[in-house]
Protein backbone atom coordinates (compact mmCIF):
# COMPACT_ATOMS: atom_id res chain seq x y z
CA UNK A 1 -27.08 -71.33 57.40
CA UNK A 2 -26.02 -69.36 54.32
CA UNK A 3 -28.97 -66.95 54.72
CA UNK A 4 -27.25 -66.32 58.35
CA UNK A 5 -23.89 -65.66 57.06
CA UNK A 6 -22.75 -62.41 55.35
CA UNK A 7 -23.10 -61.61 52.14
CA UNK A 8 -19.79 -62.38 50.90
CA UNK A 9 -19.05 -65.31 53.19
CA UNK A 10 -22.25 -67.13 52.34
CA UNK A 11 -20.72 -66.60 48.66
CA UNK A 12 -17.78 -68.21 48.95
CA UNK A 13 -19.18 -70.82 51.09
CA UNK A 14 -21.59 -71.49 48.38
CA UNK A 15 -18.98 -71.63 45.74
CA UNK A 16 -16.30 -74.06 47.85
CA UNK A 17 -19.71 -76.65 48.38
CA UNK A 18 -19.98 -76.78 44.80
CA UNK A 19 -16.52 -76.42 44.17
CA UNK A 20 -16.10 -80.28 46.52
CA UNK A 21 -19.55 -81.25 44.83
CA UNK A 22 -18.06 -81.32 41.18
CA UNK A 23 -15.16 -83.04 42.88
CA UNK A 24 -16.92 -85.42 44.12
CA UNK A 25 -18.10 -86.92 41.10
CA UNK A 26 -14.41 -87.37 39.77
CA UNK A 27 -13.00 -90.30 40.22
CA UNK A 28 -11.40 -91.39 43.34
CA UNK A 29 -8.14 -90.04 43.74
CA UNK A 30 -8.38 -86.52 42.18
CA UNK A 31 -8.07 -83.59 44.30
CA UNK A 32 -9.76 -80.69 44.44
CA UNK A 33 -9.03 -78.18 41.97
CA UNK A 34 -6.25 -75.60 42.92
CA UNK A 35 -7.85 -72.63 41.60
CA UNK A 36 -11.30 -73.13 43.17
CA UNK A 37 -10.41 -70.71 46.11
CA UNK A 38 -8.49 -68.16 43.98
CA UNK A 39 -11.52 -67.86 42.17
CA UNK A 40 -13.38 -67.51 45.25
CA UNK A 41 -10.80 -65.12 46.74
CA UNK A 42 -10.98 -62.98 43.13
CA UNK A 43 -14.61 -62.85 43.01
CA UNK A 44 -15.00 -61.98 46.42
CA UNK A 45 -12.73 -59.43 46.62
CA UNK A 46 -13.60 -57.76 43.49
CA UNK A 47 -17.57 -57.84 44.53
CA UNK A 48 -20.63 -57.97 41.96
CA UNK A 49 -19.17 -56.85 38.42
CA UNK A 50 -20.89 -53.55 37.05
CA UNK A 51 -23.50 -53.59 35.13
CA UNK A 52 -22.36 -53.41 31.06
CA UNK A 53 -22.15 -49.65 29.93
CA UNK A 54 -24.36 -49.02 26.95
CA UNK A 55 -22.81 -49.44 23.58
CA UNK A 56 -21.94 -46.59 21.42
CA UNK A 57 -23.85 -46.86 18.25
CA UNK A 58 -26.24 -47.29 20.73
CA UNK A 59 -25.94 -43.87 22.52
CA UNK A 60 -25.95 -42.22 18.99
CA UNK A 61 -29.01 -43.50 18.29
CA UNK A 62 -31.00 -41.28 20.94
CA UNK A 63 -33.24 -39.03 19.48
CA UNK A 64 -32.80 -36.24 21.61
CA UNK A 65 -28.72 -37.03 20.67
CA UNK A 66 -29.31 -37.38 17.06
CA UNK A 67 -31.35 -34.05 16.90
CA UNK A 68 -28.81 -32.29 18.42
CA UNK A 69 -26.18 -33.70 16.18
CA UNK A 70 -28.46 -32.96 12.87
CA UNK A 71 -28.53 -29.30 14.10
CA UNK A 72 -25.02 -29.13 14.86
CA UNK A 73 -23.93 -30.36 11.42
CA UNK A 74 -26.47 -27.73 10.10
CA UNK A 75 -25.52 -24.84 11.88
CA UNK A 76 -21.83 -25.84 10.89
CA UNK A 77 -22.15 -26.37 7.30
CA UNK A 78 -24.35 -23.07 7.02
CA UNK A 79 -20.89 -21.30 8.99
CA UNK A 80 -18.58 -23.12 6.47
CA UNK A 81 -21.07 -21.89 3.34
CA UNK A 82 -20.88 -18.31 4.85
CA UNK A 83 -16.97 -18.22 5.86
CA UNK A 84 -16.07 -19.65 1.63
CA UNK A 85 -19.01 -16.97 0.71
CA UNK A 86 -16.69 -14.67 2.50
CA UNK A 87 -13.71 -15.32 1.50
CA UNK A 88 -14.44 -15.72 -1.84
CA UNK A 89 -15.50 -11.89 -1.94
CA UNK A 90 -12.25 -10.90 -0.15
CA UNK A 91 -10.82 -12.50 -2.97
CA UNK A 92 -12.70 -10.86 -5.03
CA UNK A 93 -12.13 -7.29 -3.60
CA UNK A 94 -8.37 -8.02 -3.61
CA UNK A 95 -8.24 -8.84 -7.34
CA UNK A 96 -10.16 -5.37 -7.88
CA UNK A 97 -8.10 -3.41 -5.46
CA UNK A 98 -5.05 -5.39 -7.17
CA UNK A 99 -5.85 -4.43 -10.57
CA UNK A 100 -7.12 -1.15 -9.59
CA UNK A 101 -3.23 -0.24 -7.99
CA UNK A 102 -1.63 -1.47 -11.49
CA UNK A 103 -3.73 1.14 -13.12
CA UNK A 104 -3.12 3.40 -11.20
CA UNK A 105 0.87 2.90 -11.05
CA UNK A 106 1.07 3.08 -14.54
CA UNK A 107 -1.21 6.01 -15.08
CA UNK A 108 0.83 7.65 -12.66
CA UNK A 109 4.12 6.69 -14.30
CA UNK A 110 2.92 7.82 -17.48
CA UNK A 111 2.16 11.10 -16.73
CA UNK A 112 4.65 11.63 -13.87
CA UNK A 113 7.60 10.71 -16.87
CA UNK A 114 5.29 13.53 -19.17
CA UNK A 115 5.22 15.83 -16.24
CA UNK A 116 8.99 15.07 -15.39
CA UNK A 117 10.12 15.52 -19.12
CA UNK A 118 8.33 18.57 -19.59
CA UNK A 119 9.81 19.96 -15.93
CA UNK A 120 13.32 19.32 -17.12
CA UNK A 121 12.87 20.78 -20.45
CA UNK A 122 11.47 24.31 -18.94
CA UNK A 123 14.00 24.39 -15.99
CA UNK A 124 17.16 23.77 -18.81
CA UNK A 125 15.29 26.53 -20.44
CA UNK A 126 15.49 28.81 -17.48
CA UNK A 127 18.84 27.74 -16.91
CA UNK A 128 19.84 28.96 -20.55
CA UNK A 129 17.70 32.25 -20.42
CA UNK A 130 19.61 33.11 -17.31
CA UNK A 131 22.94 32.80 -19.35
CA UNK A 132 21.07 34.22 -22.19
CA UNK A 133 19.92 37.82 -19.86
CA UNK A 134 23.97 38.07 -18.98
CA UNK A 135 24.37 38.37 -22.60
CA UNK A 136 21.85 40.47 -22.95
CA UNK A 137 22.59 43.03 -20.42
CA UNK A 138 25.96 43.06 -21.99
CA UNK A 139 24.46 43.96 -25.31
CA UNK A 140 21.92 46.77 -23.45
CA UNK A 141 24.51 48.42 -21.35
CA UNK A 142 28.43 47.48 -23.04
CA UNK A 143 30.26 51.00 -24.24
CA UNK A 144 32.76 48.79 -26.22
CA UNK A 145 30.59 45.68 -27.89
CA UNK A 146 26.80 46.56 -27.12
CA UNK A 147 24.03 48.96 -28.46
CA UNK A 148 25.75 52.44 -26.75
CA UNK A 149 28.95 51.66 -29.38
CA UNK A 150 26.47 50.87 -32.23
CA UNK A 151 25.08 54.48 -31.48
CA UNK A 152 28.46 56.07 -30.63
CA UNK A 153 30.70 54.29 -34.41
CA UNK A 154 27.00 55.48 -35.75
CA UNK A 155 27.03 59.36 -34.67
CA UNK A 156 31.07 59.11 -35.79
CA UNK A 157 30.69 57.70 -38.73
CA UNK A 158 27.41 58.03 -40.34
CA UNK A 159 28.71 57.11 -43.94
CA UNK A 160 29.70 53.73 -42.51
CA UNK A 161 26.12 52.87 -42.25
CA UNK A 162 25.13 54.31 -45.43
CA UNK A 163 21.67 55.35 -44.22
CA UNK A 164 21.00 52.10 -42.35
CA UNK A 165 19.34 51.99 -38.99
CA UNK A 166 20.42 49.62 -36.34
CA UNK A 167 18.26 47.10 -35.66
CA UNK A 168 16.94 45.01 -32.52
CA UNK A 169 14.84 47.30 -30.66
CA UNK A 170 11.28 46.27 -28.67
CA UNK A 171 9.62 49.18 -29.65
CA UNK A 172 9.45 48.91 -33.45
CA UNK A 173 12.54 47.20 -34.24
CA UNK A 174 14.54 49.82 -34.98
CA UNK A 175 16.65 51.44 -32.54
CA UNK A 176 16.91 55.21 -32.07
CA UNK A 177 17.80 57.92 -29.76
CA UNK A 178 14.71 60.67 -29.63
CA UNK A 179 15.88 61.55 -25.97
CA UNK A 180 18.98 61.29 -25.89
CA UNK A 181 22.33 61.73 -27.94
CA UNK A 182 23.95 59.07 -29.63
CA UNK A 183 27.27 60.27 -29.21
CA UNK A 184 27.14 58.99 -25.84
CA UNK A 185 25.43 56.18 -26.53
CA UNK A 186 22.28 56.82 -25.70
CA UNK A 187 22.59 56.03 -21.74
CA UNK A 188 21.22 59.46 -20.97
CA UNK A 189 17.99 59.00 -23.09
CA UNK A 190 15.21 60.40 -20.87
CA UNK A 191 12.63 57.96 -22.30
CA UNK A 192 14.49 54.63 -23.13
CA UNK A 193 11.92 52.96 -24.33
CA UNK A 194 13.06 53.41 -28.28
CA UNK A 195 16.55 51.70 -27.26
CA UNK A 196 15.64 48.55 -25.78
CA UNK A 197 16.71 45.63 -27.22
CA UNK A 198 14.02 42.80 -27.43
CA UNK A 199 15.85 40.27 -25.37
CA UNK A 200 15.95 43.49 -22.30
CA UNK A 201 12.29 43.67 -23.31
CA UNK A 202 11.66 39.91 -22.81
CA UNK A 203 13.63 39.29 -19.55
CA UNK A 204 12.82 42.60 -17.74
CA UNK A 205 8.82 42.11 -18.83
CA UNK A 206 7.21 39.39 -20.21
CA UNK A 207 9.38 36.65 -18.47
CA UNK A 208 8.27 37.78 -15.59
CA UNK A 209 4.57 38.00 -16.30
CA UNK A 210 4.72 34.11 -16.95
CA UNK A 211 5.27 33.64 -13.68
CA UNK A 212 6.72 30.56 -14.71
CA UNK A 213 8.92 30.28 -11.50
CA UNK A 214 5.47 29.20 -10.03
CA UNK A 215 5.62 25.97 -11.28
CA UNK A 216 8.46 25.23 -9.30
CA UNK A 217 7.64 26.62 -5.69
CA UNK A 218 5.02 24.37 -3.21
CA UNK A 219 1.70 23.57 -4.79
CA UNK A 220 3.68 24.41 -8.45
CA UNK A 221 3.18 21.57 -11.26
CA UNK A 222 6.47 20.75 -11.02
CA UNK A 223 6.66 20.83 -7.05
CA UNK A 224 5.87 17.31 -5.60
CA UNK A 225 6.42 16.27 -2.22
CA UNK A 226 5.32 14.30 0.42
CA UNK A 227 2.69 16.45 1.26
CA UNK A 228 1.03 16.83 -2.58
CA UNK A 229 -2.09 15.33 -2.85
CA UNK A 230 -0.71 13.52 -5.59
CA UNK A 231 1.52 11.39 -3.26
CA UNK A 232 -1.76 10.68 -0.56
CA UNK A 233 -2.56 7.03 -0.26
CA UNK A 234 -5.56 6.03 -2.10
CA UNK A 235 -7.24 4.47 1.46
CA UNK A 236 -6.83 6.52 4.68
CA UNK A 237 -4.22 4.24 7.36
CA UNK A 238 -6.85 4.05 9.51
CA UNK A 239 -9.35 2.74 7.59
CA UNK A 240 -6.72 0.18 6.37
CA UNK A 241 -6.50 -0.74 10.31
CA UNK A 242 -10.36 -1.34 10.49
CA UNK A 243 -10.24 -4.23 7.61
């Protein structure tokens, strides 16, 4: 009769006869239990439990699992050992590039203070030669305090001189007049080359051979700007960009 029944009718069928069979060896007066037909109505309901899922030390023991864990943990350590090899020399590279910057920063203050002290100092000395060549002129060219009086209170008064040349000149220090008369000073000396004073000598000739205004004009010594390869970055920007 069970056999004929459905699956889980002949189930709980079974269960209820054994269910009344353990009753009936109780003594007389007990009743059935109540939770024989929840159990019944739970187990047939829920249908045949699954079957146990593997455990999961036992999963990890598969070889074909546990190779491919043993490589994974290789091929990771060997990218950890590479990535600290790395870094390491980036580390490395910084505390040369580091130490290579200080060097340079204080090489370049060193000289740049040099370079700036010895800029200064020449410009202050242009500065004062160009008050200096006003005085100058004045002593070249003045009718009442410069060389053309010297010549003049000379030609009017030799005696005051007593024999004595006047003294001063480029040519061979001492001043005269071949070409010209000194009673006007000299100013219409043909050749004026024997009444130049030195300083006239200096300013109108050999300052200007120096060419020491050079040093001050673009690509001069004491020119820098932003476009002096002095002031280039040691790396190109776009090489920076690449690292």
């Amino acid at each position: 009769l069970f056999r004929s029944l459905p699956s889980p009718t002949a189930l709980r069928l079974q269960m209820l006869g054994l269910g009344w069979l353990k009753w009936a060896g109780q003594p007389a007066g007990d009743a059935p239990p109540d939770n024989v037909h929840q159990a019944l109505d739970q187990t047939v309901s829920r249908g045949p439990r699954p079957a146990a899922s593997p455990d999961q030390d036992d999963i990890l023991q598969l070889p074909s699992l546990k190779t491919h864990l043993v490589a994974l943990q290789k091929a990771m350590t060997s990218m950890n050992e590479e990535w600290e090899k790395g870094r390491q020399t980036m580390e490395k590279t910084y505390d040369e590039a580091h130490s290579l910057k200080v060097q340079v920063d204080s090489t370049w203050k060193s000289h740049h203070d040099q370079l700036e002290a010895a800029c200064t100092k020449l410009r202050d000395s242009l500065d004062k030669a160009g008050e200096d060549r006003v005085l100058c002129q004045d002593m070249q060219t003045s009718e009442t305090e410069g060389l053309p009086a010297l010549f003049t209170k000379k030609h009017k008064d030799p005696d005051r001189y007593g024999g004595r040349s006047i003294r001063g000149c480029a040519d061979s220090d001492v001043c005269s007049c071949p070409t010209g008369h000194e009673e006007l000073g000299c100013q219409d000396a043909k050749d004026p080359t024997s009444s130049r004073l030195t300083c006239t000598s200096i300013f109108d000739s050999q300052i200007p051979n120096l060419n020491v205004l050079e040093v001050f004009k673009p690509g001069g010594a004491c020119h820098i700007d932003d476009h002096d390869e002095l002031t280039r970055p040691v790396a190109d920007a776009k090489l920076l960009k690449q690292l």
